[in-house]
C-alpha atoms as a PDB file:
ATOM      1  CA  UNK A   1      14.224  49.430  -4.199  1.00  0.00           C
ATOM      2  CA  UNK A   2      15.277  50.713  -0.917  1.00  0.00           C
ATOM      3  CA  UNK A   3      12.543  51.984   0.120  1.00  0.00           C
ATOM      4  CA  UNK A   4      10.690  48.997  -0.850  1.00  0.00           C
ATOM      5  CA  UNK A   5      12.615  46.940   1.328  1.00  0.00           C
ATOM      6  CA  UNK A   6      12.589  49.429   4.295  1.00  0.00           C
ATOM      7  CA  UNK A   7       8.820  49.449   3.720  1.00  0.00           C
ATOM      8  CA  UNK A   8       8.846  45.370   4.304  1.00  0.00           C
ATOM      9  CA  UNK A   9      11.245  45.391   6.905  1.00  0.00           C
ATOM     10  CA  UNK A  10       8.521  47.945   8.503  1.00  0.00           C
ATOM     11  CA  UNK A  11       5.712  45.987   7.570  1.00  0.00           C
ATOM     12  CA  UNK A  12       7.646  42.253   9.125  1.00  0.00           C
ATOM     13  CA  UNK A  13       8.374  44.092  12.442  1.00  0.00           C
ATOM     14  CA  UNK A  14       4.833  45.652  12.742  1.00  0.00           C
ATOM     15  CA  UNK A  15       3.180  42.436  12.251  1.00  0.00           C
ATOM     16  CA  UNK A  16       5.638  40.202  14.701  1.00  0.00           C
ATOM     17  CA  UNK A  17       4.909  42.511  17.408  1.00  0.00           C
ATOM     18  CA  UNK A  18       1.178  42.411  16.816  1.00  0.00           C
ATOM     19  CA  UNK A  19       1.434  38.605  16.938  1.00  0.00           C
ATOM     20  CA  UNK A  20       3.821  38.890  20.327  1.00  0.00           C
ATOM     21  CA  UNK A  21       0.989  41.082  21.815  1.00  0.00           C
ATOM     22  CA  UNK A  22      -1.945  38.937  21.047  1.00  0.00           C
ATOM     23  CA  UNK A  23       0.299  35.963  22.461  1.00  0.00           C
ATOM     24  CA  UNK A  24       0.235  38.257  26.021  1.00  0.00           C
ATOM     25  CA  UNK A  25      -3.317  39.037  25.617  1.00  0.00           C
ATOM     26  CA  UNK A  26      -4.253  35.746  25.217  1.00  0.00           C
ATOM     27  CA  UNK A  27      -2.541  34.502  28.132  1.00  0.00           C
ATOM     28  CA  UNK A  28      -3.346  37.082  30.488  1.00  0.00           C
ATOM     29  CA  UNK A  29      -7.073  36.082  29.781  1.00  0.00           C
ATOM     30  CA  UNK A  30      -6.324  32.777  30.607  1.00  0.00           C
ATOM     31  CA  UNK A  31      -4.757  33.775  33.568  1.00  0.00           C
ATOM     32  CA  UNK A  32      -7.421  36.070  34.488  1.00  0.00           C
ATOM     33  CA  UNK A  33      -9.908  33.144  33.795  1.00  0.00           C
ATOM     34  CA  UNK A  34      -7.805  30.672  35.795  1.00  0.00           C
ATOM     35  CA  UNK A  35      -6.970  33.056  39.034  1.00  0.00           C
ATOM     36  CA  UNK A  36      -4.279  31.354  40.240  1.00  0.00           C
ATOM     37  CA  UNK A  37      -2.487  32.519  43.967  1.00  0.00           C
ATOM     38  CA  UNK A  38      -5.719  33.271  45.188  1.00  0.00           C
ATOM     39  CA  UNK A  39      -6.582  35.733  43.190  1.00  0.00           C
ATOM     40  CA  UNK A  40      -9.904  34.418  42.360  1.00  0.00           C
ATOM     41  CA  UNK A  41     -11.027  36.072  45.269  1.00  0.00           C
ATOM     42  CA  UNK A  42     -10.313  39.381  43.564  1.00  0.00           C
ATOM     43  CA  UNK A  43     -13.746  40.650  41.929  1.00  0.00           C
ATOM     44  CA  UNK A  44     -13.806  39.330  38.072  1.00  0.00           C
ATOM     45  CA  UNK A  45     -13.214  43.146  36.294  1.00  0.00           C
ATOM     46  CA  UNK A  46     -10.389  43.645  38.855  1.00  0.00           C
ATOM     47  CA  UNK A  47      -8.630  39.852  38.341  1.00  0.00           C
ATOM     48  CA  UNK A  48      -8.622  40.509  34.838  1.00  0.00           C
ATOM     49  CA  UNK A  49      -7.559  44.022  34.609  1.00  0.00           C
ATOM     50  CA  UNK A  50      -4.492  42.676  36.848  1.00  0.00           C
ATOM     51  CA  UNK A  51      -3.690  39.545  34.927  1.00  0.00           C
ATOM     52  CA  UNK A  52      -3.790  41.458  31.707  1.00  0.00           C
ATOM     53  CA  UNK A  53      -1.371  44.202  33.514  1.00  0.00           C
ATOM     54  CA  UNK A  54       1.274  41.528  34.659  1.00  0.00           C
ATOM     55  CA  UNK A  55       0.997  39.650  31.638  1.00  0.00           C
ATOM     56  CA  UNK A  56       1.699  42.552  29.130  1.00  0.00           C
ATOM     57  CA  UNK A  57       3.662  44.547  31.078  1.00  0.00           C
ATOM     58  CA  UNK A  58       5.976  41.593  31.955  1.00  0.00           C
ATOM     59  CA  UNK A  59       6.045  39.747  28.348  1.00  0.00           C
ATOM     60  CA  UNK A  60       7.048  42.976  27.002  1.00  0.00           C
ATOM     61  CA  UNK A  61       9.783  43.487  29.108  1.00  0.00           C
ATOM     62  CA  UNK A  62      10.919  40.182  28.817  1.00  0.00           C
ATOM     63  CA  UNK A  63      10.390  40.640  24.664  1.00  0.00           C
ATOM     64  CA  UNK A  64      12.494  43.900  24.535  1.00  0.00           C
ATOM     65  CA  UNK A  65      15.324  41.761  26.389  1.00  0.00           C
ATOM     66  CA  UNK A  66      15.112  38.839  23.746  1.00  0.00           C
ATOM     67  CA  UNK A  67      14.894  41.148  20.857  1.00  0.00           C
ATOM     68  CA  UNK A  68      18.142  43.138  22.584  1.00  0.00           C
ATOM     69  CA  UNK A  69      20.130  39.589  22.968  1.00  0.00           C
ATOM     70  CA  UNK A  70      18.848  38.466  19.570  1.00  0.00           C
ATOM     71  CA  UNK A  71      21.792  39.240  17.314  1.00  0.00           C
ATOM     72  CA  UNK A  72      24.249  38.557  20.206  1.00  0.00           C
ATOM     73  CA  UNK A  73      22.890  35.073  21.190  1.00  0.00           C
ATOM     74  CA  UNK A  74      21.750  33.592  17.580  1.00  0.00           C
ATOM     75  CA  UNK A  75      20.714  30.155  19.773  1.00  0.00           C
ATOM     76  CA  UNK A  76      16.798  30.334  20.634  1.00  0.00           C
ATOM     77  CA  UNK A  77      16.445  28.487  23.620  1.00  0.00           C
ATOM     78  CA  UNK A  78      19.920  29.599  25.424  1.00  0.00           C
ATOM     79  CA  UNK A  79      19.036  33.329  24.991  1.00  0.00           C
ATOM     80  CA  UNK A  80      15.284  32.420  26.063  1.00  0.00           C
ATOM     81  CA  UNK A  81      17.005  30.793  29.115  1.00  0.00           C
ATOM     82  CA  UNK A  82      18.893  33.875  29.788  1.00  0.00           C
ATOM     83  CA  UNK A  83      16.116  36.084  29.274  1.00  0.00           C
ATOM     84  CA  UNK A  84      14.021  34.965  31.990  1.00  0.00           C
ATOM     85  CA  UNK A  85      16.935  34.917  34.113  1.00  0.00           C
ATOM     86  CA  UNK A  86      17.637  38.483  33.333  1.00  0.00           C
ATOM     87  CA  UNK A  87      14.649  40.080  33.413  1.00  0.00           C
ATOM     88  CA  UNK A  88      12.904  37.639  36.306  1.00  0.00           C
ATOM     89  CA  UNK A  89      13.554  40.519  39.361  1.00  0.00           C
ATOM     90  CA  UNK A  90      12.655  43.630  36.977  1.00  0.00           C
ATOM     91  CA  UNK A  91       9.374  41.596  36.056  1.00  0.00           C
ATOM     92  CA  UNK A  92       8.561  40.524  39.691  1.00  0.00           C
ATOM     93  CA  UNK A  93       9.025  44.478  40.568  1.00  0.00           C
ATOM     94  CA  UNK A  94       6.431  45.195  37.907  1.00  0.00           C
ATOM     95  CA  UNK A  95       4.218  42.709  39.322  1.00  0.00           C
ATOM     96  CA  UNK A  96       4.899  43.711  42.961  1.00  0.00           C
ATOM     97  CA  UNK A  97       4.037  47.454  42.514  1.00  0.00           C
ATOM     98  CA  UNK A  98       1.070  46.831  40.331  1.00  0.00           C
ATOM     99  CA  UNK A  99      -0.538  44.379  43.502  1.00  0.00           C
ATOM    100  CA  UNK A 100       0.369  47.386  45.242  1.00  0.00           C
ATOM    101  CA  UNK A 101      -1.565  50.315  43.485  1.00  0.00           C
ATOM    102  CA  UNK A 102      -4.273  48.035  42.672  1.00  0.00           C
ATOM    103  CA  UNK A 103      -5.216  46.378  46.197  1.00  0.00           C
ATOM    104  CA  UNK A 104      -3.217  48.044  48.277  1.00  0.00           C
ATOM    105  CA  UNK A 105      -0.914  47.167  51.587  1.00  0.00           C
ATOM    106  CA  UNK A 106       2.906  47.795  51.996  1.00  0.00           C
ATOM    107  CA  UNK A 107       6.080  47.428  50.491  1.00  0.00           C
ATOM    108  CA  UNK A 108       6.810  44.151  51.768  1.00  0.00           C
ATOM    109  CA  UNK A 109      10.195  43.044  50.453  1.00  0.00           C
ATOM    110  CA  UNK A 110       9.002  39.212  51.839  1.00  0.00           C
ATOM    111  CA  UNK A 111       6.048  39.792  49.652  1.00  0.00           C
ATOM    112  CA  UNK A 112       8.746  40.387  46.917  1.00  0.00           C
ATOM    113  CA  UNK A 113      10.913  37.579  47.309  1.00  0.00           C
ATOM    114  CA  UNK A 114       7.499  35.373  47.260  1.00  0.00           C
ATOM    115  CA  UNK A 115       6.461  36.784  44.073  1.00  0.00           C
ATOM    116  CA  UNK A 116       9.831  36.270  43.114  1.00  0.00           C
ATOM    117  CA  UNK A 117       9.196  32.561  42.997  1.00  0.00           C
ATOM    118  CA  UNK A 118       5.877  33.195  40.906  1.00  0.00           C
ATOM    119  CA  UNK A 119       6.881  35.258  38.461  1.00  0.00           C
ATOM    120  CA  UNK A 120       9.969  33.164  37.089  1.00  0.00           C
ATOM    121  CA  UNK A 121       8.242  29.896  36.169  1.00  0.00           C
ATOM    122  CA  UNK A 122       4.991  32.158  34.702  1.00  0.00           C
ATOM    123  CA  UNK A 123       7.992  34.217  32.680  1.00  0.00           C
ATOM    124  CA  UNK A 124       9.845  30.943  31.670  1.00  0.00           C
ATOM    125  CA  UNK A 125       6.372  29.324  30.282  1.00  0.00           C
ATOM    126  CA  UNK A 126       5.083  32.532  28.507  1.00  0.00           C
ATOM    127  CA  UNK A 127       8.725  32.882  26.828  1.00  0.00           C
ATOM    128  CA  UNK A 128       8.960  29.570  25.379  1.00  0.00           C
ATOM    129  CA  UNK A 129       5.856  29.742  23.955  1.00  0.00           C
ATOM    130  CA  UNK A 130       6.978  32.636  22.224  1.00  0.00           C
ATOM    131  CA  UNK A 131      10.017  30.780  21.359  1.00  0.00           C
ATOM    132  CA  UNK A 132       7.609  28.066  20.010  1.00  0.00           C
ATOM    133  CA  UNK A 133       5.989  30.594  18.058  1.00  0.00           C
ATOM    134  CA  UNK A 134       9.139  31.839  16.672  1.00  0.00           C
ATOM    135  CA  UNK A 135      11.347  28.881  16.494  1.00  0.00           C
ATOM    136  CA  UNK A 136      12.549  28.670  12.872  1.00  0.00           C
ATOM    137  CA  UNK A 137      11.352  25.161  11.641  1.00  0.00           C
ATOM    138  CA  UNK A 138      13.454  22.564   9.230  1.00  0.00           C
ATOM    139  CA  UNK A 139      13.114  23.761   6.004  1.00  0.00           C
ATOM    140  CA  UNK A 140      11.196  21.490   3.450  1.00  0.00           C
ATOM    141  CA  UNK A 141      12.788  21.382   0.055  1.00  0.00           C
ATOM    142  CA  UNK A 142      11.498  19.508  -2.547  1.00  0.00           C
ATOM    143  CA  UNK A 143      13.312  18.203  -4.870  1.00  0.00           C
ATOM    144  CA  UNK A 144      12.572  17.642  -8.412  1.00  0.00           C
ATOM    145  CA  UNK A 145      14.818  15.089 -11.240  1.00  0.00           C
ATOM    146  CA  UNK A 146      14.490  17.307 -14.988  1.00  0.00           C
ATOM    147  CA  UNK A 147      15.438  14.307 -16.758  1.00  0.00           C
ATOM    148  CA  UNK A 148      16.549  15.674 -20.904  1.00  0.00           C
ATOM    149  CA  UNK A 149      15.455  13.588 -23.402  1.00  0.00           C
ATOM    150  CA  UNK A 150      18.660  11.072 -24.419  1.00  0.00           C
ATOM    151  CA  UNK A 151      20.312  11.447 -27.243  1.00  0.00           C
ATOM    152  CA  UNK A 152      19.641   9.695 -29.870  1.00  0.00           C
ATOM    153  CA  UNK A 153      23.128   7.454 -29.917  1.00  0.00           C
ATOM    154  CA  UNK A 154      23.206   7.049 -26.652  1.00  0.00           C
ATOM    155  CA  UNK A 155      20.643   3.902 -27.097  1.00  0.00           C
ATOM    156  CA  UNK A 156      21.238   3.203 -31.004  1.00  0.00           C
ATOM    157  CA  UNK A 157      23.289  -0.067 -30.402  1.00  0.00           C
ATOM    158  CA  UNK A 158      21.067  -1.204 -27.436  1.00  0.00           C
ATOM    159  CA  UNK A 159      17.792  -0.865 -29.597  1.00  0.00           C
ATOM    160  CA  UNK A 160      19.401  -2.516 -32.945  1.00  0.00           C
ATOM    161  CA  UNK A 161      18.436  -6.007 -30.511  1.00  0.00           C
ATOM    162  CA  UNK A 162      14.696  -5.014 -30.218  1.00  0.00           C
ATOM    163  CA  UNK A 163      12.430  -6.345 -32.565  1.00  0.00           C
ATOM    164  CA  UNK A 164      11.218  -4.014 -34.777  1.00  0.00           C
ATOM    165  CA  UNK A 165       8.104  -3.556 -33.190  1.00  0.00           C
ATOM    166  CA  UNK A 166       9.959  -1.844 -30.445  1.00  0.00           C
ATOM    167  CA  UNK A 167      13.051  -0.365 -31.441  1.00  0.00           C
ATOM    168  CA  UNK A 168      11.227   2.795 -31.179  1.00  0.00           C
ATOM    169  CA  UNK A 169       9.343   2.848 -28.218  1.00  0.00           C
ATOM    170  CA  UNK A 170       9.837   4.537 -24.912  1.00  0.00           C
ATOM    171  CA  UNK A 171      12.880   2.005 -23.396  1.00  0.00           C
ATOM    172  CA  UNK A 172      11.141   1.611 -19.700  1.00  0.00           C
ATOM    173  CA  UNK A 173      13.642  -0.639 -17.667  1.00  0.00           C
ATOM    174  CA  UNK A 174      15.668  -3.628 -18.401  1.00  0.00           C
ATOM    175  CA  UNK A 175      15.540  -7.187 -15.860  1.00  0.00           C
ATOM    176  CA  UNK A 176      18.496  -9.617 -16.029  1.00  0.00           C
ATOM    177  CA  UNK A 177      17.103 -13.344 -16.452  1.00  0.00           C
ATOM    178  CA  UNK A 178      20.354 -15.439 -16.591  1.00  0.00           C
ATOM    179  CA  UNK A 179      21.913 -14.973 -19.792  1.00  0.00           C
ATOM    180  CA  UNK A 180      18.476 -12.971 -21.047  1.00  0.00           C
ATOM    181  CA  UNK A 181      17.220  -9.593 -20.250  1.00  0.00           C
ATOM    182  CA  UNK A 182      13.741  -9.014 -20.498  1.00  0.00           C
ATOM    183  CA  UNK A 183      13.764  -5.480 -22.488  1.00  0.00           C
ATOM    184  CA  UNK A 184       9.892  -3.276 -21.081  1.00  0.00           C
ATOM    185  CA  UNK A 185       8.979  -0.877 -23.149  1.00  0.00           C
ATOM    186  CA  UNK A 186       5.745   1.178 -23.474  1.00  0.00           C
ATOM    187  CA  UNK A 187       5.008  -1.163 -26.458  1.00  0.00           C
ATOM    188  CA  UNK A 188       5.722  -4.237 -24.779  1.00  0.00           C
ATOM    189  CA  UNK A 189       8.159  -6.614 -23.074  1.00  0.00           C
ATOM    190  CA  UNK A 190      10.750  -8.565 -24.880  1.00  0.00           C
ATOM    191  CA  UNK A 191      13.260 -11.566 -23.964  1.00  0.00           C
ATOM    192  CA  UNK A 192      16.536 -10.709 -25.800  1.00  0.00           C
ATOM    193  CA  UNK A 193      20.144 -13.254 -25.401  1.00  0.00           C
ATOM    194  CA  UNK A 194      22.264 -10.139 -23.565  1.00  0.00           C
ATOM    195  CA  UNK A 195      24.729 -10.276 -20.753  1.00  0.00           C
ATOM    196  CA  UNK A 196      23.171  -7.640 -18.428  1.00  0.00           C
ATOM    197  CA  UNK A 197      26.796  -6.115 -17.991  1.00  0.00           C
ATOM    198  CA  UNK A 198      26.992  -5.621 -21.674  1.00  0.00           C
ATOM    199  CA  UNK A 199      23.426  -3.991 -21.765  1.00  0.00           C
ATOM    200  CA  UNK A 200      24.287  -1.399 -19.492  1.00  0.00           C
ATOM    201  CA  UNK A 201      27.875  -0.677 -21.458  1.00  0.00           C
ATOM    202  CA  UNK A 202      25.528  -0.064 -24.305  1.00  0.00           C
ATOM    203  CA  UNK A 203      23.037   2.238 -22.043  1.00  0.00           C
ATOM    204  CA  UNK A 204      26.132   3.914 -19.921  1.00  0.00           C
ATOM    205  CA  UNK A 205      25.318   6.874 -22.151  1.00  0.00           C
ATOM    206  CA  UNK A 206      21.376   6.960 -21.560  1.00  0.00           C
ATOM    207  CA  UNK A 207      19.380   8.674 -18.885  1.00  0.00           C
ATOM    208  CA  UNK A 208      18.624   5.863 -16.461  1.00  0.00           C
ATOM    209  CA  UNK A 209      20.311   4.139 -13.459  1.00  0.00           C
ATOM    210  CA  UNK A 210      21.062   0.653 -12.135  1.00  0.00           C
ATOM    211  CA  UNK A 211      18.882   0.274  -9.380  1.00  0.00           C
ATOM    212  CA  UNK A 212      19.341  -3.168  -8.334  1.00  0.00           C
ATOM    213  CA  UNK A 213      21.706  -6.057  -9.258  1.00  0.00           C
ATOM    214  CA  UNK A 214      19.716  -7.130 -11.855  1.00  0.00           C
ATOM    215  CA  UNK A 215      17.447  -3.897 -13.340  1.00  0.00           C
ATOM    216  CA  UNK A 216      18.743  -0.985 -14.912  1.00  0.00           C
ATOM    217  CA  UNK A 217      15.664   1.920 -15.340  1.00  0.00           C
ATOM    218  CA  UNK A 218      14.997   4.504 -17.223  1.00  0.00           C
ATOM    219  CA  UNK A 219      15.038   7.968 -15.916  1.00  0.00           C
ATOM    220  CA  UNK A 220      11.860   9.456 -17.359  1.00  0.00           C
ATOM    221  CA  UNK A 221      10.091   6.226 -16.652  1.00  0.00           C
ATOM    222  CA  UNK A 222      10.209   6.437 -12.891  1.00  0.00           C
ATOM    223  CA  UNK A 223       6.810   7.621 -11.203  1.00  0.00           C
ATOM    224  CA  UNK A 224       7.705   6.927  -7.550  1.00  0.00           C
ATOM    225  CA  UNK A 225      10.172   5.582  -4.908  1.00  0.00           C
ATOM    226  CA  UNK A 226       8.933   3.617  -2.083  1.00  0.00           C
ATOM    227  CA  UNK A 227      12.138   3.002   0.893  1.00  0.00           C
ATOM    228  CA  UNK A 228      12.034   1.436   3.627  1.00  0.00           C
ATOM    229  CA  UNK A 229      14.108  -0.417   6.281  1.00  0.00           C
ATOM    230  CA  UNK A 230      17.319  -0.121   3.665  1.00  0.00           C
ATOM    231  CA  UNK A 231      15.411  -1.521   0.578  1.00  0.00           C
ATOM    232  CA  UNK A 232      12.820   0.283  -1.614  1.00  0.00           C
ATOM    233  CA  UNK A 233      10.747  -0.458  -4.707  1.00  0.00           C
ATOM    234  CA  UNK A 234      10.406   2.384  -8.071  1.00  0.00           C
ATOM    235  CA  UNK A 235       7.246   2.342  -9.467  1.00  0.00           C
ATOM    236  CA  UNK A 236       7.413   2.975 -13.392  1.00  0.00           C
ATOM    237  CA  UNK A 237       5.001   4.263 -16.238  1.00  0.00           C
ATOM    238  CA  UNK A 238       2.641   1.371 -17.313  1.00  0.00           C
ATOM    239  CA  UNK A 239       2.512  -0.246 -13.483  1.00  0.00           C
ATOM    240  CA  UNK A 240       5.860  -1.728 -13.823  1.00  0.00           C
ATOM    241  CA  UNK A 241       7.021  -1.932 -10.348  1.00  0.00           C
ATOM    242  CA  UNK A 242      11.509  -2.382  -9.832  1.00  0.00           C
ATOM    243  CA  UNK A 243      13.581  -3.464  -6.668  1.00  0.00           C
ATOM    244  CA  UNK A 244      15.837  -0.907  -4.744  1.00  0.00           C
ATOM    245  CA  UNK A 245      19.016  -2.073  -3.176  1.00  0.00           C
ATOM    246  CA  UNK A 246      20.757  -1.042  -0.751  1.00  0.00           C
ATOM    247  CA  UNK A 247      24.102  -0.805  -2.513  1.00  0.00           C
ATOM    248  CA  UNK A 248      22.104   1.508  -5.382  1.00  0.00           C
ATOM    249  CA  UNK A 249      20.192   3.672  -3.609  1.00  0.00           C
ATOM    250  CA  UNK A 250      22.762   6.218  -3.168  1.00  0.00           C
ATOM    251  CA  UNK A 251      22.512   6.796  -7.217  1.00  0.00           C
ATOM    252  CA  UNK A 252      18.679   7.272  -6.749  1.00  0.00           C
ATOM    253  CA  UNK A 253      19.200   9.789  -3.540  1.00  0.00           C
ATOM    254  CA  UNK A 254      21.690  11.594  -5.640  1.00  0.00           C
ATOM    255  CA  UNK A 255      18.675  12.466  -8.409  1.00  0.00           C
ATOM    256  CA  UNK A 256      16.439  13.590  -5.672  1.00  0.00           C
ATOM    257  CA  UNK A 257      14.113  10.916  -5.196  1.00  0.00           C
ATOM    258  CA  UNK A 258      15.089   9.877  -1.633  1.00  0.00           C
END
């Protein structure tokens, strides 16, 4: 198993530093391509072979200083910060003696504290894209309601009102009509004479929720929730569509559909 893992750990850092180099290779094209200060006058082969220099010679110092500060400095953006500050004069040195070797002239220290200026907004832009690579996003979870089948008491005294046409079928939700509830089922609706506060003493047992002031739903029946702007809408089996409120959302957010 160890090995295993060392294997992966191998394989993870392998393939991060393979991405960090392509990042450098990719910009130092661009670079090379774009010739900024003036070094489009430099023949092509020669521009890039210096951009490509610069830009993988400095991101890797600049990478070996994040990795370094990485365990130290958990926060992304402060240690990227920091980074560039760090490593800014060792990269303009890199720079400054490459310009040297490759076109010659001497070792101006003006020259130095000019590229100085370059270098630290090209390292700052070339580290937080590799932040941006790296950045760890939000994590997605998705949630999912496993909703067990009721028992079969924990409806008994609630279906003994439905006709017997229905006193079987799947209960779907129940709407409050004054002193009526309309009972949907998968085999129909039904109007039954029920105080809505006594139905749902007779459901309290029952997988469903009270979703609104005057519907109560079943768990298994709901398809869908729809909320917006503080209000939403459940959409059932059959089509049936149910009101959200406000003050009964919470029990809907705290099954994992909002």
């Amino acid at each position: 198993m160890d090995g295993k893992a060392t294997a992966l750990r191998r394989t993870t850092t392998a393939r991060r530093w393979a991405i960090d180099l392509a990042i450098l290779v990719a910009i130092g094209l661009l670079m090379g391509f774009l010739g900024p200060f003036s070094s489009e006058h430099v023949p092509i082969v020669g521009r890039y072979i210096y951009w490509m220099i610069c830009m993988v010679g400095g991101g890797l110092i600049g990478i070996v200083a994040d990795e370094g500060l990485r365990r130290r400095i958990p926060s992304l953006w402060i240690r990227t910060l920091l980074v560039v500050v760090l490593v800014t004069p060792v990269v303009t040195m890199h720079v400054f003696w490459t310009e040297r070797l490759m076109f010659g002239g001497h070792a101006d220290w003006a020259v130095f504290r000019h590229l100085l200026l370059q270098v630290c907004p090209i390292l700052l832009a070339v580290m937080a894209v590799r932040a941006l690579v790296w950045r760890q996003l939000p994590a997605r979870i998705e949630t999912r309601t496993l909703v067990v089948p009721p028992l079969p008491e924990a409806e008994a005294a609630f279906r003994r009102r439905l006709s017997a046409k229905r006193r079987s079928a799947r209960l779907i939700a129940i709407e409050a009509h004054d002193h009526y509830l309309r009972v949907h089922t998968d085999a129909g609706a039904e109007l039954i004479t029920l105080r809505f506060a006594d139905a749902l003493d007779e459901l309290a047992r029952a997988h469903g929720w009270r979703v609104h002031r005057s519907w109560w739903v079943a768990a298994d029946a709901v398809e869908e929730v729809r909320w917006r702007r503080g209000t939403g809408e459940i959409r059932l089996v059959g089509g049936l569509t149910a009101p959200v409120s406000r003050t009964h959302g919470p029990v809907l957010k705290a099954a994992g559909w909002l």
